[in-house]
PDB file of N, CA and C in Angstrom:
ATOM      1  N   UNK A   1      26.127  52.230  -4.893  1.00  0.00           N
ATOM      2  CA  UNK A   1      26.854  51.407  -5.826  1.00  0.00           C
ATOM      3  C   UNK A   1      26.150  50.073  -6.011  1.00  0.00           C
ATOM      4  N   UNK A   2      26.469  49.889  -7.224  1.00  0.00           N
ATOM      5  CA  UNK A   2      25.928  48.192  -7.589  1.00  0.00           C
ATOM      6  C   UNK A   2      26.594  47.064  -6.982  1.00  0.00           C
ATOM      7  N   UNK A   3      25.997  46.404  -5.876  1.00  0.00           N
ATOM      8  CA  UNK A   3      26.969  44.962  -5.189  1.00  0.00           C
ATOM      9  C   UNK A   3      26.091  44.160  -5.372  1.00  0.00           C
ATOM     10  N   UNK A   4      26.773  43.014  -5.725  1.00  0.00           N
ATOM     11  CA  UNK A   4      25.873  41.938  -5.705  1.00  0.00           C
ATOM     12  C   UNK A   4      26.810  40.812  -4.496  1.00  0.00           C
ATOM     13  N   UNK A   5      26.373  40.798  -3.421  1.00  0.00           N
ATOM     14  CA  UNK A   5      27.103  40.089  -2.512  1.00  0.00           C
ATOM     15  C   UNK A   5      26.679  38.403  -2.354  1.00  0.00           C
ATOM     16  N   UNK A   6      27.476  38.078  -2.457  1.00  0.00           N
ATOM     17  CA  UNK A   6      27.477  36.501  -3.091  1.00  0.00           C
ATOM     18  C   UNK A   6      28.714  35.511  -2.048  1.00  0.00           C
ATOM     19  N   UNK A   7      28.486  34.647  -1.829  1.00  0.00           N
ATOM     20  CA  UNK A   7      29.217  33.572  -1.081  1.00  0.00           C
ATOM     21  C   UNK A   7      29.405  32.400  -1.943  1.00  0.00           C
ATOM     22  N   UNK A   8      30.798  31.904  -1.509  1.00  0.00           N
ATOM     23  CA  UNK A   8      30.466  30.379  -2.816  1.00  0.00           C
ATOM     24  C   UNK A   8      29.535  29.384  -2.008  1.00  0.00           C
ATOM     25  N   UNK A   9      29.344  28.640  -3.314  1.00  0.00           N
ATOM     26  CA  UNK A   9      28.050  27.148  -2.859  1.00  0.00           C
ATOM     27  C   UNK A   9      29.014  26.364  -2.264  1.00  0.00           C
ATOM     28  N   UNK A  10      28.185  25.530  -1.177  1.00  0.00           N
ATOM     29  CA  UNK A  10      28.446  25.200  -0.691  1.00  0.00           C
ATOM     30  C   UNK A  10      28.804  23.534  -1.325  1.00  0.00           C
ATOM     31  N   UNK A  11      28.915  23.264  -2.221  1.00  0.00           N
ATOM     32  CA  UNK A  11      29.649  22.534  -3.204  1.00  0.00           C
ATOM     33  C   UNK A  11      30.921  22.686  -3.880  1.00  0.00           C
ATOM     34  N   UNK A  12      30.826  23.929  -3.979  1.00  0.00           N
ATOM     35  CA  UNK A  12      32.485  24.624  -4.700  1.00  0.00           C
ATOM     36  C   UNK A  12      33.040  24.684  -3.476  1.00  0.00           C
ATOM     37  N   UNK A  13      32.689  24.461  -2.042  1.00  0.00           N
ATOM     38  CA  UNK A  13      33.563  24.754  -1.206  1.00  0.00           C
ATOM     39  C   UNK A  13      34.075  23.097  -0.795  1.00  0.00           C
ATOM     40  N   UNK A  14      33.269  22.351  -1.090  1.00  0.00           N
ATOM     41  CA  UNK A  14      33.300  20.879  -1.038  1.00  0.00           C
ATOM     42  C   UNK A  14      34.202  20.825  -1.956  1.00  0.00           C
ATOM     43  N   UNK A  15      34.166  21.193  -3.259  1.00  0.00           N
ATOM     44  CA  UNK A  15      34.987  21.084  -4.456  1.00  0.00           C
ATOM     45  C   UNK A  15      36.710  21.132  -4.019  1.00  0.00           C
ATOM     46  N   UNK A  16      36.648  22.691  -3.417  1.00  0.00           N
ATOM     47  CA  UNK A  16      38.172  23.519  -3.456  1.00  0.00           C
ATOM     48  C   UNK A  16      38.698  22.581  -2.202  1.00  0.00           C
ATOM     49  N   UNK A  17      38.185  21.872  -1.124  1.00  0.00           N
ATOM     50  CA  UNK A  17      38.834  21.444  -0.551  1.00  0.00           C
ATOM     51  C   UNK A  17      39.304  19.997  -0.957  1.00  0.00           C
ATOM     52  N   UNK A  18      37.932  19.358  -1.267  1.00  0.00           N
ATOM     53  CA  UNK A  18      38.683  18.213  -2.281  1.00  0.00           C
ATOM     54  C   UNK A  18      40.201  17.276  -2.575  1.00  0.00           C
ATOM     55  N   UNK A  19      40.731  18.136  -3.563  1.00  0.00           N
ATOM     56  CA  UNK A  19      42.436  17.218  -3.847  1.00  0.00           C
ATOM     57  C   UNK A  19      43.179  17.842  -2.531  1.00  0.00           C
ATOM     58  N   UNK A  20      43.212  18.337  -1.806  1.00  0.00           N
ATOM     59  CA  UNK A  20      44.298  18.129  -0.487  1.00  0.00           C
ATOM     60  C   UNK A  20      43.841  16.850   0.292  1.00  0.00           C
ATOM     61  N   UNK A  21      43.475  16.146   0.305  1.00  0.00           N
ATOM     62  CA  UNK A  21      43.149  14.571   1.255  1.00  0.00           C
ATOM     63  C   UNK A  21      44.028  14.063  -0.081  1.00  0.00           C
ATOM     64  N   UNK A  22      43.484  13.642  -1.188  1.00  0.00           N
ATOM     65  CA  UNK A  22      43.799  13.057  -2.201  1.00  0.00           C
ATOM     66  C   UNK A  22      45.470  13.668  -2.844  1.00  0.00           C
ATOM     67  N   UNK A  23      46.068  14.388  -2.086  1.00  0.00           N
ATOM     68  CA  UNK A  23      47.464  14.373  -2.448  1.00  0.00           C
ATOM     69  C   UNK A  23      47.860  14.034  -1.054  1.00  0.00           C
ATOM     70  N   UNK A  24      47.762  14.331  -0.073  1.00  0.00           N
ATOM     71  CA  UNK A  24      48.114  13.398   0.995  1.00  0.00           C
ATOM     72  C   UNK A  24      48.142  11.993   1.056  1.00  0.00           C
ATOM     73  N   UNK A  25      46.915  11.864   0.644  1.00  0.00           N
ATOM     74  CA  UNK A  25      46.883   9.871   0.440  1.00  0.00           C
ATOM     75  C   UNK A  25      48.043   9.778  -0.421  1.00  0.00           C
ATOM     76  N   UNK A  26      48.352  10.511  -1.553  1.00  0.00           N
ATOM     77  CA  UNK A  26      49.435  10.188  -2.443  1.00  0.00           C
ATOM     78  C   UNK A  26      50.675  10.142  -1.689  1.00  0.00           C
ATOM     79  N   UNK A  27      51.050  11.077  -0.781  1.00  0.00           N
ATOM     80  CA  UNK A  27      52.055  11.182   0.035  1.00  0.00           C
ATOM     81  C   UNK A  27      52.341  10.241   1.133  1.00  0.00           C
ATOM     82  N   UNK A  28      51.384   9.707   1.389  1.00  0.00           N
ATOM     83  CA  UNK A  28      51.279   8.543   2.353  1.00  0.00           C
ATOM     84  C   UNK A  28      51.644   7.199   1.552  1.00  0.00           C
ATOM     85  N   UNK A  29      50.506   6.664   0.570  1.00  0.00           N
ATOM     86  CA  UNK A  29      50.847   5.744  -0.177  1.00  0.00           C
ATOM     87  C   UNK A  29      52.442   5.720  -0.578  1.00  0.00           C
ATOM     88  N   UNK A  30      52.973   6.590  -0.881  1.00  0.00           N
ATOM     89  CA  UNK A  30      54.076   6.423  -1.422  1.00  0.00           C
ATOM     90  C   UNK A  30      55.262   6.552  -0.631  1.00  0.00           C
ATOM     91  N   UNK A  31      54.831   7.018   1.078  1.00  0.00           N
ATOM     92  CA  UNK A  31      55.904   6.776   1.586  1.00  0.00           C
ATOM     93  C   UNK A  31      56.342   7.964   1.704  1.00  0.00           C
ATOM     94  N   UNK A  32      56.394   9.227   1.233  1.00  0.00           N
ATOM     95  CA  UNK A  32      57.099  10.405   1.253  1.00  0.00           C
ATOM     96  C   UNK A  32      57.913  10.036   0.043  1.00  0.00           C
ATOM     97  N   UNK A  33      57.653   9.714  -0.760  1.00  0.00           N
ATOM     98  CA  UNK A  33      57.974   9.680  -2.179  1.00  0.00           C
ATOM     99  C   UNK A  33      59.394   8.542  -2.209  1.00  0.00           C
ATOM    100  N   UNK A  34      59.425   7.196  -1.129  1.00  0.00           N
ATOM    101  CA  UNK A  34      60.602   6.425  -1.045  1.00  0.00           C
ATOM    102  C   UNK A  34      60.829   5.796  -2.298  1.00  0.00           C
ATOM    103  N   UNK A  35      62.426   5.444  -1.762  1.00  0.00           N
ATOM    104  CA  UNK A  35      62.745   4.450  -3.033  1.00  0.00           C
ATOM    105  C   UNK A  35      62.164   3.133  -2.811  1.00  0.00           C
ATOM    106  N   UNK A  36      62.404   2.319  -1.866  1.00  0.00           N
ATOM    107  CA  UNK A  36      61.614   1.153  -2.119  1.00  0.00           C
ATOM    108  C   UNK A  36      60.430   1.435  -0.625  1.00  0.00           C
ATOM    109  N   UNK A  37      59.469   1.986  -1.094  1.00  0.00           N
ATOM    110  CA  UNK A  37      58.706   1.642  -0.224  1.00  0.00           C
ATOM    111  C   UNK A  37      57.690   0.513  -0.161  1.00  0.00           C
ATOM    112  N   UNK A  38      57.031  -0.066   0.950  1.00  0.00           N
ATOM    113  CA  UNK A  38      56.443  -1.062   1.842  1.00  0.00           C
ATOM    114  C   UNK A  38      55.575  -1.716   1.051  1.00  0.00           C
ATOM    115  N   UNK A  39      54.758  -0.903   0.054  1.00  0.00           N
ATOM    116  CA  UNK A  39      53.513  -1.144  -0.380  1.00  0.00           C
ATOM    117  C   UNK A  39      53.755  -1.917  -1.401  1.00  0.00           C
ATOM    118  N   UNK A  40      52.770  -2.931  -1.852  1.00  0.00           N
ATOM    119  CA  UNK A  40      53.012  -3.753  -3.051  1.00  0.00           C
ATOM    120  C   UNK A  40      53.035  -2.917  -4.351  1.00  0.00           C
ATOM    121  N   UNK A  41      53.726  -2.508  -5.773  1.00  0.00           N
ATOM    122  CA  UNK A  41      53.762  -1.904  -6.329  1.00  0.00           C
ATOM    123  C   UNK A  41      51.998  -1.222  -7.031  1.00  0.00           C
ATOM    124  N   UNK A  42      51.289  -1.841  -7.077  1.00  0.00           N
ATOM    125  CA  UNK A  42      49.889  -1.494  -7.459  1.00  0.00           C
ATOM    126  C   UNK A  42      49.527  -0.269  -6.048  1.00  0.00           C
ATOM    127  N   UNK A  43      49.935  -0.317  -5.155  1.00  0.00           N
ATOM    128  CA  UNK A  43      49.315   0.934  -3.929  1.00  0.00           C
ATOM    129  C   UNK A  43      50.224   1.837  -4.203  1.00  0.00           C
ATOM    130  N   UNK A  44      51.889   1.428  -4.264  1.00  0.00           N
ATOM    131  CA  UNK A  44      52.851   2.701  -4.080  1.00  0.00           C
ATOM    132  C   UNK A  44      53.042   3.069  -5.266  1.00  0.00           C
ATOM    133  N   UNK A  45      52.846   2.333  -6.407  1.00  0.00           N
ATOM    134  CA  UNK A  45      52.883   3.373  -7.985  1.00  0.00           C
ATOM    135  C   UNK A  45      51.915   3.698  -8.840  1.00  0.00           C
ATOM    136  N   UNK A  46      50.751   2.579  -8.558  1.00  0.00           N
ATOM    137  CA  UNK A  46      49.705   2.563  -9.946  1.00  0.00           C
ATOM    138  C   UNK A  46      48.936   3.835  -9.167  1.00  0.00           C
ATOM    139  N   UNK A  47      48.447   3.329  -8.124  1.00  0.00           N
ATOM    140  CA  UNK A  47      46.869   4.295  -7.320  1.00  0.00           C
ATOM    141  C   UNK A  47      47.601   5.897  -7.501  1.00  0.00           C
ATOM    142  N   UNK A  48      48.951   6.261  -6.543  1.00  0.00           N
ATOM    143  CA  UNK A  48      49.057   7.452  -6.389  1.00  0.00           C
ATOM    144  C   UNK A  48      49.248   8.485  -8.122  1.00  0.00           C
ATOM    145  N   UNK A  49      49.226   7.962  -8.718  1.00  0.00           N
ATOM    146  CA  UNK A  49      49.400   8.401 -10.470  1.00  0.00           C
ATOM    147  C   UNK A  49      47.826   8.726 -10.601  1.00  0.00           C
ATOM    148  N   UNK A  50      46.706   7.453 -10.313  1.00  0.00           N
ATOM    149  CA  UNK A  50      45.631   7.358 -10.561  1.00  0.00           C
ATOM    150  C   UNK A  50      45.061   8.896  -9.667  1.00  0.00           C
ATOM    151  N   UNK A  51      45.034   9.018  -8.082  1.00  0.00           N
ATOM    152  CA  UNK A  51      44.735   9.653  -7.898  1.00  0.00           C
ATOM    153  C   UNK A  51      45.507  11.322  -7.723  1.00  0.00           C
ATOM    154  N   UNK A  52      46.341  11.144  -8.543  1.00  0.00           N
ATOM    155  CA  UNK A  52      47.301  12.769  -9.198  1.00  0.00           C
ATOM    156  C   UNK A  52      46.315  13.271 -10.008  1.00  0.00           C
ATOM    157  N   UNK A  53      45.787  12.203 -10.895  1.00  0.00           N
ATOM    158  CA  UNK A  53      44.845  12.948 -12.215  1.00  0.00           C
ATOM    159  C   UNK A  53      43.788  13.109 -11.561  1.00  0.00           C
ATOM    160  N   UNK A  54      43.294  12.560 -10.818  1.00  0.00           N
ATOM    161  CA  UNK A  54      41.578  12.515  -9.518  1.00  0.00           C
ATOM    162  C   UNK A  54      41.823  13.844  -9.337  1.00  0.00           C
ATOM    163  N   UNK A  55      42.844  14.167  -8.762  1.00  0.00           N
ATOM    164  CA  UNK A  55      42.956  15.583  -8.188  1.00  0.00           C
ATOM    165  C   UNK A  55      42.806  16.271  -9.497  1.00  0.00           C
ATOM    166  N   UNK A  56      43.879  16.723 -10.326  1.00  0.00           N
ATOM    167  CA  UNK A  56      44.042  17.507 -11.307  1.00  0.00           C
ATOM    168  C   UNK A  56      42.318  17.790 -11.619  1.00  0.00           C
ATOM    169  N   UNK A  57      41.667  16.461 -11.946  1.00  0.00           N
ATOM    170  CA  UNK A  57      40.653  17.057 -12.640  1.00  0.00           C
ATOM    171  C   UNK A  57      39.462  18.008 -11.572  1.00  0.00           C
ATOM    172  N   UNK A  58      39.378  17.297 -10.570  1.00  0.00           N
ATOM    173  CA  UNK A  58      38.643  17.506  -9.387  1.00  0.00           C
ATOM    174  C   UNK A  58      39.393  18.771  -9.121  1.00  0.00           C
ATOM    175  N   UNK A  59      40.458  19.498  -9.321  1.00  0.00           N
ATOM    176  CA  UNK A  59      40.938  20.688  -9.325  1.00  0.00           C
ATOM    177  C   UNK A  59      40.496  21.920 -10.158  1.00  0.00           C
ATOM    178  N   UNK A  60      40.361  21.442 -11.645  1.00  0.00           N
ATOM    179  CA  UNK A  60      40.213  21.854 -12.609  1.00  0.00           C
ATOM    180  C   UNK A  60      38.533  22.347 -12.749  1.00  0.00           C
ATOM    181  N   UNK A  61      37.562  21.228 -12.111  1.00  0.00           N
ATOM    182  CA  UNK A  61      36.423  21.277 -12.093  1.00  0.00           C
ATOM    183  C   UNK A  61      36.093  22.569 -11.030  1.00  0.00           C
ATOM    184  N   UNK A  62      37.138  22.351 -10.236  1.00  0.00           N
ATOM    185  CA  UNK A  62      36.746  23.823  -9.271  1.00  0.00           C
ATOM    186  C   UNK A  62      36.574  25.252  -9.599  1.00  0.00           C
ATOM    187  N   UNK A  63      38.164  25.236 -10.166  1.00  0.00           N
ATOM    188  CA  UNK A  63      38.350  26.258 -10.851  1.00  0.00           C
ATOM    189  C   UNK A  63      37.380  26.811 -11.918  1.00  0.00           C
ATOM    190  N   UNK A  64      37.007  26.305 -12.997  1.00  0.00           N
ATOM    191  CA  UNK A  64      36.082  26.500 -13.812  1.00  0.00           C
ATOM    192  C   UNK A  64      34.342  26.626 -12.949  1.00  0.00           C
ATOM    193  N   UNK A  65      34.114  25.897 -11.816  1.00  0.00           N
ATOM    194  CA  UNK A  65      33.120  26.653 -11.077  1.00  0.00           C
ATOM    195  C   UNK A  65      33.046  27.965 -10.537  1.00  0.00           C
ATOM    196  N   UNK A  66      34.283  28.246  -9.923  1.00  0.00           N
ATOM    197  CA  UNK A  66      34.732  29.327  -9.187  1.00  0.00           C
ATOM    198  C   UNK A  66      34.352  30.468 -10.346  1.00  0.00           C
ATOM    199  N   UNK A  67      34.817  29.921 -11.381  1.00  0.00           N
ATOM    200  CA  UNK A  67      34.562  31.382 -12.417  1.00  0.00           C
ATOM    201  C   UNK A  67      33.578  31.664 -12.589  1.00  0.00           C
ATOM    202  N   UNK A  68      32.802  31.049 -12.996  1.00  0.00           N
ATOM    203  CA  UNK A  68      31.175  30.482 -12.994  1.00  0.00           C
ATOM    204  C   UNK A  68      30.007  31.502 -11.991  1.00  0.00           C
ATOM    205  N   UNK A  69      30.406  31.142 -10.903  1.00  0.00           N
ATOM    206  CA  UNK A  69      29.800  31.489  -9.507  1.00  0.00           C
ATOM    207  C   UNK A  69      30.773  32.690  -9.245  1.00  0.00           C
ATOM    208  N   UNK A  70      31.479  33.364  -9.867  1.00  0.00           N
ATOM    209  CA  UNK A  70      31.930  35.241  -9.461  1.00  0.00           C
ATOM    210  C   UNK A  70      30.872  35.872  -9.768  1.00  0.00           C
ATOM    211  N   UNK A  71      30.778  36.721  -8.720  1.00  0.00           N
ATOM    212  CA  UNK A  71      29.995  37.711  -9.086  1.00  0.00           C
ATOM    213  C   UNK A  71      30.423  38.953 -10.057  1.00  0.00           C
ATOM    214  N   UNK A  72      29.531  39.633 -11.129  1.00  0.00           N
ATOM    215  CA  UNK A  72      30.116  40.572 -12.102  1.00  0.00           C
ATOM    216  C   UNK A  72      30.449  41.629 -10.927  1.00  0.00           C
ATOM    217  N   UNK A  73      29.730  41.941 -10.150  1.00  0.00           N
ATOM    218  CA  UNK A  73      29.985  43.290  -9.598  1.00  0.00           C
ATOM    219  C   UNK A  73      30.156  42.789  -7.941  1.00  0.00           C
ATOM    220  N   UNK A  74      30.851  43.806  -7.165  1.00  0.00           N
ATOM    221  CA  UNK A  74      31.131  43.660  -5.726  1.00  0.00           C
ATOM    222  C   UNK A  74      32.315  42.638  -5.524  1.00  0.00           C
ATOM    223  N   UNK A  75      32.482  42.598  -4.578  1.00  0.00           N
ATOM    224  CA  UNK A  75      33.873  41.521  -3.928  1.00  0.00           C
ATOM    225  C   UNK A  75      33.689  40.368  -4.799  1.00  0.00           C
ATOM    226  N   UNK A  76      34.776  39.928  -5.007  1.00  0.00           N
ATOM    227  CA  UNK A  76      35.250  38.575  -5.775  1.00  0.00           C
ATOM    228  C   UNK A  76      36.204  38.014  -4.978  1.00  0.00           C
ATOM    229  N   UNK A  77      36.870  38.515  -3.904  1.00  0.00           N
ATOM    230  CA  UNK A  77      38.039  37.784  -3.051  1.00  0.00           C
ATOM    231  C   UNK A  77      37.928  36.419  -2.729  1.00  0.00           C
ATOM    232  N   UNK A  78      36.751  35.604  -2.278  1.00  0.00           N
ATOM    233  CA  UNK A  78      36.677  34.441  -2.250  1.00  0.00           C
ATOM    234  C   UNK A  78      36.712  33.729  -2.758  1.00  0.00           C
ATOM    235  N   UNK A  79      36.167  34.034  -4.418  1.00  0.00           N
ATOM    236  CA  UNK A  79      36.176  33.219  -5.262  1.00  0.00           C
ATOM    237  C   UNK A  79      37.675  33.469  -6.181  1.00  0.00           C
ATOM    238  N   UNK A  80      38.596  34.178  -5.742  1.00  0.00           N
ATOM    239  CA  UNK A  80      39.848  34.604  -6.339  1.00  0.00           C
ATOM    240  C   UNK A  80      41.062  33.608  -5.713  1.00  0.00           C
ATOM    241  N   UNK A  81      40.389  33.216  -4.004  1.00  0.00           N
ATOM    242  CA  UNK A  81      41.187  32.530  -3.116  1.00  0.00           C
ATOM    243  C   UNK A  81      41.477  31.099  -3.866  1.00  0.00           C
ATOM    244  N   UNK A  82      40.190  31.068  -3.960  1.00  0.00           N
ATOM    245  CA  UNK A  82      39.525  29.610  -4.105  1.00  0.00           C
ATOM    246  C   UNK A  82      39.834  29.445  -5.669  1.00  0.00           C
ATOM    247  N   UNK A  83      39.875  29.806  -7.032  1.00  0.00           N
ATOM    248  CA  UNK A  83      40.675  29.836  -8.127  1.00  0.00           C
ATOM    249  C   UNK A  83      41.960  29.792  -7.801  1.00  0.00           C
ATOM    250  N   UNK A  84      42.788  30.643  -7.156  1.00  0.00           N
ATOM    251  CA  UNK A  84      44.240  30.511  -7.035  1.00  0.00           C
ATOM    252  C   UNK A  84      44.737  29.118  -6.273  1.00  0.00           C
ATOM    253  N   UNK A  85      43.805  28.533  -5.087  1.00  0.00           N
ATOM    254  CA  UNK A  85      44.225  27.697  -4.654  1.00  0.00           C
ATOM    255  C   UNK A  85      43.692  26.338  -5.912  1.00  0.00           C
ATOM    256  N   UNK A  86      42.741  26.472  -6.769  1.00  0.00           N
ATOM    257  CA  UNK A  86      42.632  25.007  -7.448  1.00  0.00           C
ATOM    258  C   UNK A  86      43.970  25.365  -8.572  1.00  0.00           C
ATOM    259  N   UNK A  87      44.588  25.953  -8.712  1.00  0.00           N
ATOM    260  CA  UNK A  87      45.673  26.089  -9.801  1.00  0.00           C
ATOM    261  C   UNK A  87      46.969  25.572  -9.014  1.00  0.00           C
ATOM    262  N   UNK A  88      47.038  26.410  -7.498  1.00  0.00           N
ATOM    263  CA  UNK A  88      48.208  25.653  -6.663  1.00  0.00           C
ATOM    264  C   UNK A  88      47.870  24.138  -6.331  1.00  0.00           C
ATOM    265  N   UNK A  89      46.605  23.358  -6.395  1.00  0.00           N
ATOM    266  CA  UNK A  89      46.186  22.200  -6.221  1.00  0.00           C
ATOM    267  C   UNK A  89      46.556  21.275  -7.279  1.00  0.00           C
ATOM    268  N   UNK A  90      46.244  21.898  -9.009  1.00  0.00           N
ATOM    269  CA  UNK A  90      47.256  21.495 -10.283  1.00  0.00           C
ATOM    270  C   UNK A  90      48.310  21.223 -10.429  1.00  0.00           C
ATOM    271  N   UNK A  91      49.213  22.376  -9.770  1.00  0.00           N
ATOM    272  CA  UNK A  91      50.349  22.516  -9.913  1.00  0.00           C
ATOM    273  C   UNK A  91      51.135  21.373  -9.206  1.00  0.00           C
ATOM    274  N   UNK A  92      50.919  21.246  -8.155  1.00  0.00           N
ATOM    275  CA  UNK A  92      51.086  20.504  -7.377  1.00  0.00           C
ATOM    276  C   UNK A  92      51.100  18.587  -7.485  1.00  0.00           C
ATOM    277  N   UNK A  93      49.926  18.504  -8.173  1.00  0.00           N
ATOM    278  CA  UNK A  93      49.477  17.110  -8.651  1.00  0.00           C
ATOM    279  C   UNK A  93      50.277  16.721  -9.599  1.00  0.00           C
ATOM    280  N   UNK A  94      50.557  17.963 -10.286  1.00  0.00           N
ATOM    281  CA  UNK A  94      51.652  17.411 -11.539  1.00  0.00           C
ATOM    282  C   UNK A  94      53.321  17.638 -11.248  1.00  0.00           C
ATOM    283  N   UNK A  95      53.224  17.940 -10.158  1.00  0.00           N
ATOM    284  CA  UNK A  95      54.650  17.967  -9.441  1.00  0.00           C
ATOM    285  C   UNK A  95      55.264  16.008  -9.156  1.00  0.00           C
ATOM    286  N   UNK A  96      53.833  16.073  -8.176  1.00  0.00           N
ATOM    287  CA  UNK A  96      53.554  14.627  -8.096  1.00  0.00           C
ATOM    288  C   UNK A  96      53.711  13.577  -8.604  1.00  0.00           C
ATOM    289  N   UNK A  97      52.939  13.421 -10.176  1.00  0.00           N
ATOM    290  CA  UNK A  97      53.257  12.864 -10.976  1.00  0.00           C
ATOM    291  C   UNK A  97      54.341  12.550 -11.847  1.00  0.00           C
ATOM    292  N   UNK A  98      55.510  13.506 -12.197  1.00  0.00           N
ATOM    293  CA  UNK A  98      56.829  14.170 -12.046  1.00  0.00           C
ATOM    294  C   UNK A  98      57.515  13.070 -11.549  1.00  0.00           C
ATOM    295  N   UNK A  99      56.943  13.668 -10.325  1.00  0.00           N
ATOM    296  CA  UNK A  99      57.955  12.623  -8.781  1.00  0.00           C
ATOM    297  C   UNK A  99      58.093  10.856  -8.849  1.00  0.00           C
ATOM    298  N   UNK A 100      56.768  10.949  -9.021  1.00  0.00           N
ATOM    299  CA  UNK A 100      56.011   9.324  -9.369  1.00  0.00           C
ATOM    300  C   UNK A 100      56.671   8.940 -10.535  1.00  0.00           C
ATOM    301  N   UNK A 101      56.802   9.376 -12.088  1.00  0.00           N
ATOM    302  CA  UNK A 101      57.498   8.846 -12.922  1.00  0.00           C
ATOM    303  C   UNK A 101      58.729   8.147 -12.523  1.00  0.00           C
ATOM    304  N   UNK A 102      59.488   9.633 -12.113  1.00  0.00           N
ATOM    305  CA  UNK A 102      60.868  10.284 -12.368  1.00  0.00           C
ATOM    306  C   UNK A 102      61.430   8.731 -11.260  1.00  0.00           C
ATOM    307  N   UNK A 103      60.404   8.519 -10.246  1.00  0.00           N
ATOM    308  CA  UNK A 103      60.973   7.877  -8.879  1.00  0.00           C
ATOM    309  C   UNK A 103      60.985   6.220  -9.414  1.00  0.00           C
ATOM    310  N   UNK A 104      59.544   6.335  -9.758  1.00  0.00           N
ATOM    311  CA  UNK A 104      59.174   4.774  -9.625  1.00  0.00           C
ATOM    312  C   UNK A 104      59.192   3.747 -11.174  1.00  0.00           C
ATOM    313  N   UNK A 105      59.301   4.653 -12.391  1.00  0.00           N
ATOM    314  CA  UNK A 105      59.228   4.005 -13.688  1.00  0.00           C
ATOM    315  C   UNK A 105      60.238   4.398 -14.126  1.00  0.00           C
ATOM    316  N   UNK A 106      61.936   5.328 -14.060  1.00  0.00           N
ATOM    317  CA  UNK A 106      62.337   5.396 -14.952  1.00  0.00           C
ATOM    318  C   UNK A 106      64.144   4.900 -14.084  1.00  0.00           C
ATOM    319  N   UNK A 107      64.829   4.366 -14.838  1.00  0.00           N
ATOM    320  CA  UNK A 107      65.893   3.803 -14.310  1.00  0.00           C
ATOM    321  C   UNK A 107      66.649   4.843 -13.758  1.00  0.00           C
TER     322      UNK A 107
END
């Protein structure tokens, strides 16, 4: 049979891990998403918004590598992991952002 056995680069793996630090920092900065938390409003509302979209895109950039770097033929499971997790990494960021509005800008 035709395999073409392939591993991701070791950049897309830099990539896919990426926005999990950067939604943590969000989770931190903000306190676990408090009502008045500690931080002067520029750390607990402006940055964690700023770095929601850091992620999203830095998510997005994965994903579109991941597709990139499949192989046509033989196993694709890694690079299927690693797509599904930059979409749960999206999903997620814009949960975030959601949260961040919903919490910190709207009465």
């Amino acid at each position: 049979m035709l395999e073409e056995r392939k591993r991701p680069s070791n950049v897309l793996l830099a990539m896919a891990i990426a926005p999990a630090p950067l939604l943590l920092l969000i989770w931190h900065l903000t306190e676990g998403f408090s009502l008045k938390p500690s931080l002067p409003h520029l750390y607990s509302r402006i940055t964690p918004m700023v770095l929601a979209i850091l992620s999203i895109v830095v998510a997005v950039f994965t994903f579109n590598l991941a597709r990139d770097e499949e192989p046509e033929w033989g196993p694709a499971l890694p690079f299927k992991v690693i797509e599904g997790a930059a979409v749960a990494y999206i999903v997620l960021a814009v949960i975030f952002l959601l949260l961040i509005a919903s919490t910190y800008f709207m009465p």
